[in-house]
N, C-alpha and C. Protein backbone atom coordinates (compact mmCIF):
# COMPACT_ATOMS: atom_id res chain seq x y z
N UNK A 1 -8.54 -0.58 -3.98
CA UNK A 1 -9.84 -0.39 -3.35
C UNK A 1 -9.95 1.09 -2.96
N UNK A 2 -10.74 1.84 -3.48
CA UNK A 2 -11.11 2.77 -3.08
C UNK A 2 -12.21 3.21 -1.82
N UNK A 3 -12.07 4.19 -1.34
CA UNK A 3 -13.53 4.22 0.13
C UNK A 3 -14.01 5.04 -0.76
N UNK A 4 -15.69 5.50 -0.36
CA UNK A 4 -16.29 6.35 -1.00
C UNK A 4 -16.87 6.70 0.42
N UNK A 5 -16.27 8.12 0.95
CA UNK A 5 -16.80 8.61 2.07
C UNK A 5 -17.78 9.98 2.10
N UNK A 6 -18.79 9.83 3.44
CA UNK A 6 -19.95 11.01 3.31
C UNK A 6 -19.23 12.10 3.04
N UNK A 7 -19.93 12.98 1.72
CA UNK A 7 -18.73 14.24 1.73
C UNK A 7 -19.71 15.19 2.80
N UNK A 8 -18.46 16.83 3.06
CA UNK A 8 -19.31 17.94 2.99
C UNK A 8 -20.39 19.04 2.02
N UNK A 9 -21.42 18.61 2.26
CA UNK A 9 -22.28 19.34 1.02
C UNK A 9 -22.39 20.68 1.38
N UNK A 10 -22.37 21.31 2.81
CA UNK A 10 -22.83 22.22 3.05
C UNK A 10 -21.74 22.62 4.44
N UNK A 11 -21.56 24.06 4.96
CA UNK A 11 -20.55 24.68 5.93
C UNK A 11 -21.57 23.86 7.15
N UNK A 12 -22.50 23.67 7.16
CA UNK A 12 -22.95 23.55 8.88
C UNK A 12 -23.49 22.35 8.62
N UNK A 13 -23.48 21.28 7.56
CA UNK A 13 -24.19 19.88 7.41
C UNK A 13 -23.14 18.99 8.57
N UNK A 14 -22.69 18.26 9.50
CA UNK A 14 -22.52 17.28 9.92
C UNK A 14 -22.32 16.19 9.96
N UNK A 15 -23.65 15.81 9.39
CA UNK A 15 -24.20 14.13 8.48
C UNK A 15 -25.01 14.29 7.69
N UNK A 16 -24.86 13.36 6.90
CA UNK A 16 -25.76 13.06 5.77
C UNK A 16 -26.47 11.66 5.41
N UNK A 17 -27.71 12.12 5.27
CA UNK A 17 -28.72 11.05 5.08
C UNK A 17 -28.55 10.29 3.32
N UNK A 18 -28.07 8.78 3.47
CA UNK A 18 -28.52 8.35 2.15
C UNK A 18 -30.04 8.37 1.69
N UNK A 19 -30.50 9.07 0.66
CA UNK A 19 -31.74 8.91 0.07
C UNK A 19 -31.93 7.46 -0.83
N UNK A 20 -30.98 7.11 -1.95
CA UNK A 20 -30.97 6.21 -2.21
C UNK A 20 -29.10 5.91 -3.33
N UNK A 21 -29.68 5.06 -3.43
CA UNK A 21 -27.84 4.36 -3.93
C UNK A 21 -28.27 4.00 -5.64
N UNK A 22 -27.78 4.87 -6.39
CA UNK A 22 -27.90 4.94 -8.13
C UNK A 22 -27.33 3.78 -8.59
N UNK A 23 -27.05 3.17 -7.96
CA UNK A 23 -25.83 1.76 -8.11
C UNK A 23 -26.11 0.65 -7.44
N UNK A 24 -25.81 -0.44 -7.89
CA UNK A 24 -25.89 -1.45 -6.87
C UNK A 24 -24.72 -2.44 -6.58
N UNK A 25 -24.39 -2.90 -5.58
CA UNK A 25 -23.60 -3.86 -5.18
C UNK A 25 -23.55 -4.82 -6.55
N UNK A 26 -21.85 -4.66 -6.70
CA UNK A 26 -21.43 -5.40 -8.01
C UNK A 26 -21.89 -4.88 -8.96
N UNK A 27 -22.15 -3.74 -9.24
CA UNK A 27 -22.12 -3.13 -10.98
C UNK A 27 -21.06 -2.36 -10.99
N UNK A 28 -20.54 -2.07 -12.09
CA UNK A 28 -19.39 -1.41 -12.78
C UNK A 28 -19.79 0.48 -12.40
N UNK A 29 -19.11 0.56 -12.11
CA UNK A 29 -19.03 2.38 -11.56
C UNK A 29 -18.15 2.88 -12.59
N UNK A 30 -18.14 3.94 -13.02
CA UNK A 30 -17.09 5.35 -13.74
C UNK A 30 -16.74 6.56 -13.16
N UNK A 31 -15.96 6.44 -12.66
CA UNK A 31 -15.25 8.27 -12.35
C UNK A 31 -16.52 9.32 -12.98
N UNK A 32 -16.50 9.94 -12.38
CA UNK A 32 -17.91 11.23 -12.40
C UNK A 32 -19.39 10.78 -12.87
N UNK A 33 -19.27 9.46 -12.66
CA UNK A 33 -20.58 9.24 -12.63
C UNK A 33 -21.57 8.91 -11.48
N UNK A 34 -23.11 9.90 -11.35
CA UNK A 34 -23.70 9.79 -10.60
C UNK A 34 -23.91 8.19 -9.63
N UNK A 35 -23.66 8.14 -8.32
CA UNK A 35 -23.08 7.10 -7.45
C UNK A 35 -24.39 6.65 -6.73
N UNK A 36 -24.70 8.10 -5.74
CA UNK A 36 -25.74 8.04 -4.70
C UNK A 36 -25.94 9.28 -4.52
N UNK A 37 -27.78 9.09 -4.27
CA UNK A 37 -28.05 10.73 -3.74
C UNK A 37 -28.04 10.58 -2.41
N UNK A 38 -27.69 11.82 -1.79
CA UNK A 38 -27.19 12.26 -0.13
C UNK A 38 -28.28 13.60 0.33
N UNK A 39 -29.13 13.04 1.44
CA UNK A 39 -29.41 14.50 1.95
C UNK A 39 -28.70 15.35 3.06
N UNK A 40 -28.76 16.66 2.36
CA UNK A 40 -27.74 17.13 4.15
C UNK A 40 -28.53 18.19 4.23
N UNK A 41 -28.29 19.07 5.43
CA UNK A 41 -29.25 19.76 6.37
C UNK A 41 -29.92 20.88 4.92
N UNK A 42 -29.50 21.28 3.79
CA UNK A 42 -30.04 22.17 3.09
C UNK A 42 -30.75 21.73 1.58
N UNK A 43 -30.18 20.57 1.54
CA UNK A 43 -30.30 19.94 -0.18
C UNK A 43 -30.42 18.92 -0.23
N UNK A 44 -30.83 18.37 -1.17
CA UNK A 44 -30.92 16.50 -1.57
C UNK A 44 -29.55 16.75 -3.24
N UNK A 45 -28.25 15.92 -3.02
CA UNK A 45 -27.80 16.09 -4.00
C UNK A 45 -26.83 14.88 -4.19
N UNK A 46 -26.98 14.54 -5.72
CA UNK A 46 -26.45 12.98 -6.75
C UNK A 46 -24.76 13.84 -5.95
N UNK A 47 -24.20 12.58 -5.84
CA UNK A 47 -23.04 12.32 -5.33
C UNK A 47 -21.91 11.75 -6.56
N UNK A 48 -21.03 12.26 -7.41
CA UNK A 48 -20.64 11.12 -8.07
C UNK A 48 -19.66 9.99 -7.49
N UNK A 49 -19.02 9.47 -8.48
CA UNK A 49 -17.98 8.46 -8.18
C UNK A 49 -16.79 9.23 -8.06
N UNK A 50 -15.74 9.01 -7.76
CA UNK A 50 -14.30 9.75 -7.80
C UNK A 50 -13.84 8.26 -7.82
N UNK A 51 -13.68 7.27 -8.25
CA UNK A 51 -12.58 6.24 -8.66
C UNK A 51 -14.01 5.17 -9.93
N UNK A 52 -13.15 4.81 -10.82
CA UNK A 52 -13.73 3.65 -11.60
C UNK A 52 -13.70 2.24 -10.76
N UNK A 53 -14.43 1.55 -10.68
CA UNK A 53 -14.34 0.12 -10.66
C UNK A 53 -15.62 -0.78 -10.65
N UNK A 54 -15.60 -1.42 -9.58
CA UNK A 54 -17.25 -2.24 -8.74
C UNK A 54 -17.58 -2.15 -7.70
N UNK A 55 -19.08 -1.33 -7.67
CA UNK A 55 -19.28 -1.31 -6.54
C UNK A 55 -19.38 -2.64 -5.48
N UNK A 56 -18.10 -2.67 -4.86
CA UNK A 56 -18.46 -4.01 -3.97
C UNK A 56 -18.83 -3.83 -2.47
N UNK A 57 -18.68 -2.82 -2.13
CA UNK A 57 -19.97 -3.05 -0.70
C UNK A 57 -20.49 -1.39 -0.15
N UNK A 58 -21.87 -1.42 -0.03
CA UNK A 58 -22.45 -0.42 0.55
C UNK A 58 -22.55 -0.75 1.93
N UNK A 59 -21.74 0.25 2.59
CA UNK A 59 -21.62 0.55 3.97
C UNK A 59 -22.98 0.89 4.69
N UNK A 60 -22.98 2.33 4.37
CA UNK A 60 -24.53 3.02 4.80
C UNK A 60 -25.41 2.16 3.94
N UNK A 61 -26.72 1.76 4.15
CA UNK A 61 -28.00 1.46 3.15
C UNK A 61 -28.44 2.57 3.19
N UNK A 62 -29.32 2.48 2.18
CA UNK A 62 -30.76 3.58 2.19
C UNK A 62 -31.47 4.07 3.10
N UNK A 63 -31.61 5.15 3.83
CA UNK A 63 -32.09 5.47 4.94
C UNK A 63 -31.76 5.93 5.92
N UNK A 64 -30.45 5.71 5.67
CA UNK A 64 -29.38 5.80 7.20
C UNK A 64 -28.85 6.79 7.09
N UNK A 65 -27.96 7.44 8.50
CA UNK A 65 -27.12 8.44 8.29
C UNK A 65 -25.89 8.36 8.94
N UNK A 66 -24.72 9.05 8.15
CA UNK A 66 -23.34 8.79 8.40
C UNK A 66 -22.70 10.05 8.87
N UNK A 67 -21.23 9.91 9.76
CA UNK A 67 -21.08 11.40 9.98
C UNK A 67 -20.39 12.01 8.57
N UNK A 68 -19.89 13.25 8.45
CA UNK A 68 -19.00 13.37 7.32
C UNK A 68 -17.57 12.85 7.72
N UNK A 69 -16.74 11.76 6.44
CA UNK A 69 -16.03 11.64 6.61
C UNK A 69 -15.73 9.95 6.55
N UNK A 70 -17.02 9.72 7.16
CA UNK A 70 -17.46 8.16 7.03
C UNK A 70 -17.57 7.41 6.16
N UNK A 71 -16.95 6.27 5.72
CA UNK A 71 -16.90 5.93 4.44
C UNK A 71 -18.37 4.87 4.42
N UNK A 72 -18.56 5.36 3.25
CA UNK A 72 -20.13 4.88 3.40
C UNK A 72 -20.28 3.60 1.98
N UNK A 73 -19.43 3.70 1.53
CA UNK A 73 -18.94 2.38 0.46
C UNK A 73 -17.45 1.92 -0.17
N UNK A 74 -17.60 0.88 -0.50
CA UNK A 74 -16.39 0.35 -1.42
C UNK A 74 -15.98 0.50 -2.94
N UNK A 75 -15.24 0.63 -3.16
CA UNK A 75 -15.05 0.70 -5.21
C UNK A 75 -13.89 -0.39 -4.92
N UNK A 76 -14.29 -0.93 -5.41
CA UNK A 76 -13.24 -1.95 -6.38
C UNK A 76 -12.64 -2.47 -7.09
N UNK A 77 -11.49 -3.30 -7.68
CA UNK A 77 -11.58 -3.63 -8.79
C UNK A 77 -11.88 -4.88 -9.05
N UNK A 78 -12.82 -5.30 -8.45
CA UNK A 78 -14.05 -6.63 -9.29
C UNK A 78 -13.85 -7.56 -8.07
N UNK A 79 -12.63 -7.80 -7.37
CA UNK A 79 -12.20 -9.10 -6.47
C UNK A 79 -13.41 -9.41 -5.84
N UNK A 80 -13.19 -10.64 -5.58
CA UNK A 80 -14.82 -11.12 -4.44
C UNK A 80 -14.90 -10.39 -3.41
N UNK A 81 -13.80 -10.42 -2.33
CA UNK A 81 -13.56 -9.92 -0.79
C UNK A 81 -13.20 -8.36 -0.90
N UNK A 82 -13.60 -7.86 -0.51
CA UNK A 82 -13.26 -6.24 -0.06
C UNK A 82 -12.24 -6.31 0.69
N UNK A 83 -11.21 -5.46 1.13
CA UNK A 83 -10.21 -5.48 1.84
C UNK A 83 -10.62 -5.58 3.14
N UNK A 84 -11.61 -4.76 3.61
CA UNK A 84 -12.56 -5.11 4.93
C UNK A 84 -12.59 -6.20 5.00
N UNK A 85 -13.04 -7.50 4.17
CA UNK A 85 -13.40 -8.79 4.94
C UNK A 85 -11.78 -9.69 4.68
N UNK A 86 -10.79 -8.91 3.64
CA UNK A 86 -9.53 -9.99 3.34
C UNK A 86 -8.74 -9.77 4.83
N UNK A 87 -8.23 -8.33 4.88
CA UNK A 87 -7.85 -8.04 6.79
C UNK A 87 -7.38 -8.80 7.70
N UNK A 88 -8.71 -9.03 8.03
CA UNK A 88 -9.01 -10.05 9.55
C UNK A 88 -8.32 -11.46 9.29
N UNK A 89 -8.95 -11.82 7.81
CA UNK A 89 -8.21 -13.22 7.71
C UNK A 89 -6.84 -13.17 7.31
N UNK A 90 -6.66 -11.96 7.03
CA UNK A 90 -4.60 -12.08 6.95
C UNK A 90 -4.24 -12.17 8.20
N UNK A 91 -4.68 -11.31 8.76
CA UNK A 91 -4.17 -11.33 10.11
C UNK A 91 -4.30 -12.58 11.39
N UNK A 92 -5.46 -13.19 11.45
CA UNK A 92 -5.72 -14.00 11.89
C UNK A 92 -4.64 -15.40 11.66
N UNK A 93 -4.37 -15.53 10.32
CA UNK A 93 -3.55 -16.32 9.45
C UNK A 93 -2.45 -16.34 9.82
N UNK A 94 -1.67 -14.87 10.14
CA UNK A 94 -0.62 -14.66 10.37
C UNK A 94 -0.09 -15.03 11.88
N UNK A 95 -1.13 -14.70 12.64
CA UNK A 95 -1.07 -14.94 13.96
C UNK A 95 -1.16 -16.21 14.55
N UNK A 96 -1.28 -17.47 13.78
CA UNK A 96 -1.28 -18.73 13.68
C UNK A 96 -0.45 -19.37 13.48
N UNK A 97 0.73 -18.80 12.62
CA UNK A 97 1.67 -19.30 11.69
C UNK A 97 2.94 -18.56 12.67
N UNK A 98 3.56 -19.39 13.32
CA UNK A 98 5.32 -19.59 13.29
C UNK A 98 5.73 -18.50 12.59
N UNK A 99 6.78 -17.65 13.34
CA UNK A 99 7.56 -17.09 12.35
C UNK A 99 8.64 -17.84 11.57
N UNK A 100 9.07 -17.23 10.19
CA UNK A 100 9.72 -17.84 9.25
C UNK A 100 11.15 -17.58 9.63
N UNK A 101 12.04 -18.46 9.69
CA UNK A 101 13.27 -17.92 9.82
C UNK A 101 13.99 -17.04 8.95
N UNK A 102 14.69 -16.78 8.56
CA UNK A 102 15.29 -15.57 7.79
C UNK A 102 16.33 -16.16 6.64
N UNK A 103 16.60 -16.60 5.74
CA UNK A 103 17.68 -17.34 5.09
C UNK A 103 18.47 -15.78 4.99
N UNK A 104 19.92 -16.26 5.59
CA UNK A 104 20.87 -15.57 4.57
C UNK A 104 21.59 -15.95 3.61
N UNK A 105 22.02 -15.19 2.74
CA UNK A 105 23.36 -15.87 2.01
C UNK A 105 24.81 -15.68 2.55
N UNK A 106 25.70 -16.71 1.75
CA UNK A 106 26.97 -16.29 2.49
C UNK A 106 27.35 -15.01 1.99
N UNK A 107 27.00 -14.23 1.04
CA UNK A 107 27.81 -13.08 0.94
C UNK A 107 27.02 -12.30 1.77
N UNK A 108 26.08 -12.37 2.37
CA UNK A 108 25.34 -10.70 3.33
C UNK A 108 25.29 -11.14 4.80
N UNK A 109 26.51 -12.04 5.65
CA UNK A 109 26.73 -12.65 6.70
C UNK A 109 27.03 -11.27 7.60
N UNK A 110 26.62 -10.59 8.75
CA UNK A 110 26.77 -9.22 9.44
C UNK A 110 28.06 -9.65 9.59
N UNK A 111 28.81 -8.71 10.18
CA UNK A 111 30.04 -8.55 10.50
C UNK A 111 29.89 -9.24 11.63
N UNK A 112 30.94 -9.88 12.51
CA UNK A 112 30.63 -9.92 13.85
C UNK A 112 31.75 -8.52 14.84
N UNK A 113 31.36 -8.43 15.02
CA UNK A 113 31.92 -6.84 16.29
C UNK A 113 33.44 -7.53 16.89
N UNK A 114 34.39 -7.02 16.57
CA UNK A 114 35.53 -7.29 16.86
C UNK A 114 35.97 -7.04 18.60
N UNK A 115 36.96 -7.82 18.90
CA UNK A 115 36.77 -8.32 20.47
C UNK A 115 38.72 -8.00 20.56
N UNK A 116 39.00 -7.56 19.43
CA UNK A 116 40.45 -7.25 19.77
C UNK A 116 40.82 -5.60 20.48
N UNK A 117 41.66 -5.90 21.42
CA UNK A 117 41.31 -4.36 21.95
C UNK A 117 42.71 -3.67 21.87
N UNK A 118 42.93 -2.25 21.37
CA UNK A 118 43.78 -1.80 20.97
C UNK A 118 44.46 -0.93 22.10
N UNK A 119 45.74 -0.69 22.39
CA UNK A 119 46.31 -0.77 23.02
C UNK A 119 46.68 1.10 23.03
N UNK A 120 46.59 1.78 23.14
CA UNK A 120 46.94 3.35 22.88
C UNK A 120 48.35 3.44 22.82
N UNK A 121 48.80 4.24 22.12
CA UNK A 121 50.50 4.15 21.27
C UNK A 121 50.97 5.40 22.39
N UNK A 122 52.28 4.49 22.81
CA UNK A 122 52.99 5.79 24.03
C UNK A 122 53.96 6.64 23.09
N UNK A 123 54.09 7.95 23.45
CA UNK A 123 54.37 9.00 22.88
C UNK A 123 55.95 8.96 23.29
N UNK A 124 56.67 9.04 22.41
CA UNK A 124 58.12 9.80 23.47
C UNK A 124 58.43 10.34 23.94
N UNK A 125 58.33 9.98 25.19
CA UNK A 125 58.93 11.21 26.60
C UNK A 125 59.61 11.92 25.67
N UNK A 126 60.01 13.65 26.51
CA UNK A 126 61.09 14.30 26.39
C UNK A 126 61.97 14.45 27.18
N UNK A 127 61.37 13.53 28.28
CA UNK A 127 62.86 13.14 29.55
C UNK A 127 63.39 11.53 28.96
N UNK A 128 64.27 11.77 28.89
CA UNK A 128 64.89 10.39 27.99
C UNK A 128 65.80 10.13 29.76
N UNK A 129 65.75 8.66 29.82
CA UNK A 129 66.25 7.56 31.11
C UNK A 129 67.39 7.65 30.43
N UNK A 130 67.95 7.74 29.12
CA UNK A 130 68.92 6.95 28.65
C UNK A 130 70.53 7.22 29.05
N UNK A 131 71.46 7.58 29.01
CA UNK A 131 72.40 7.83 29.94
C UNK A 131 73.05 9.01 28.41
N UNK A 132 73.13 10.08 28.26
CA UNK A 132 74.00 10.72 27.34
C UNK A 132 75.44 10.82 27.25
């Protein structure tokens, strides 16, 4: 899924007004092909595509204005749900559902942390007790 966000047309534009959308929800889009025209504070100018797919959802409509940066549609590759509407229901889904326990196998069993405690090795005096 690609975003298709308001670009910068101009150093002091801000936002940009959709004039109208060359495309419509669910038709086939092409990389550099004219998408939507955008007005910004100096120009009215065709916007292309930067990803192939389907257009599956216009954010901004016709008329409206977005800041720059704002993704103002979807590209897709054909699926019904946009990732916008799949999301919520993963998540929602997930948050319902029990966590899964974890299977291990017997060969990747952690170590368990050893509880034997080692004793520090005494050095030999150089005063020897022993009787010469």
């Amino acid at each position: 899924m690609a975003s298709v966000q308001m670009p910068r047309l101009s150093d002091s534009m801000e936002t940009g007004k959709i004039l109208r959308w060359l495309k419509k929800e669910g038709e086939e889009v092409k990389k550099g092909e004219p998408l939507v025209e955008i007005e910004s504070d100096k120009a009215n100018i065709e916007v292309e595509a930067y990803a192939s797919g389907k257009l599956s959802k216009i954010v901004v409509p016709e008329g409206e204005s977005a800041p720059i940066g704002a993704v103002i549609a979807e590209i897709g590759d054909g699926s019904s749900a946009s990732a916008a509407e799949r999301a919520p229901a993963a998540q929602a889904q997930a948050a319902t559902e029990p966590p899964k326990p974890q299977a291990t196998k017997p060969d990747q069993v952690a170590p368990k942390p050893s509880t034997r405690v080692r004793r520090a090795e005494r050095k030999p005096s150089c005063h020897s007790t022993a009787p010469s």
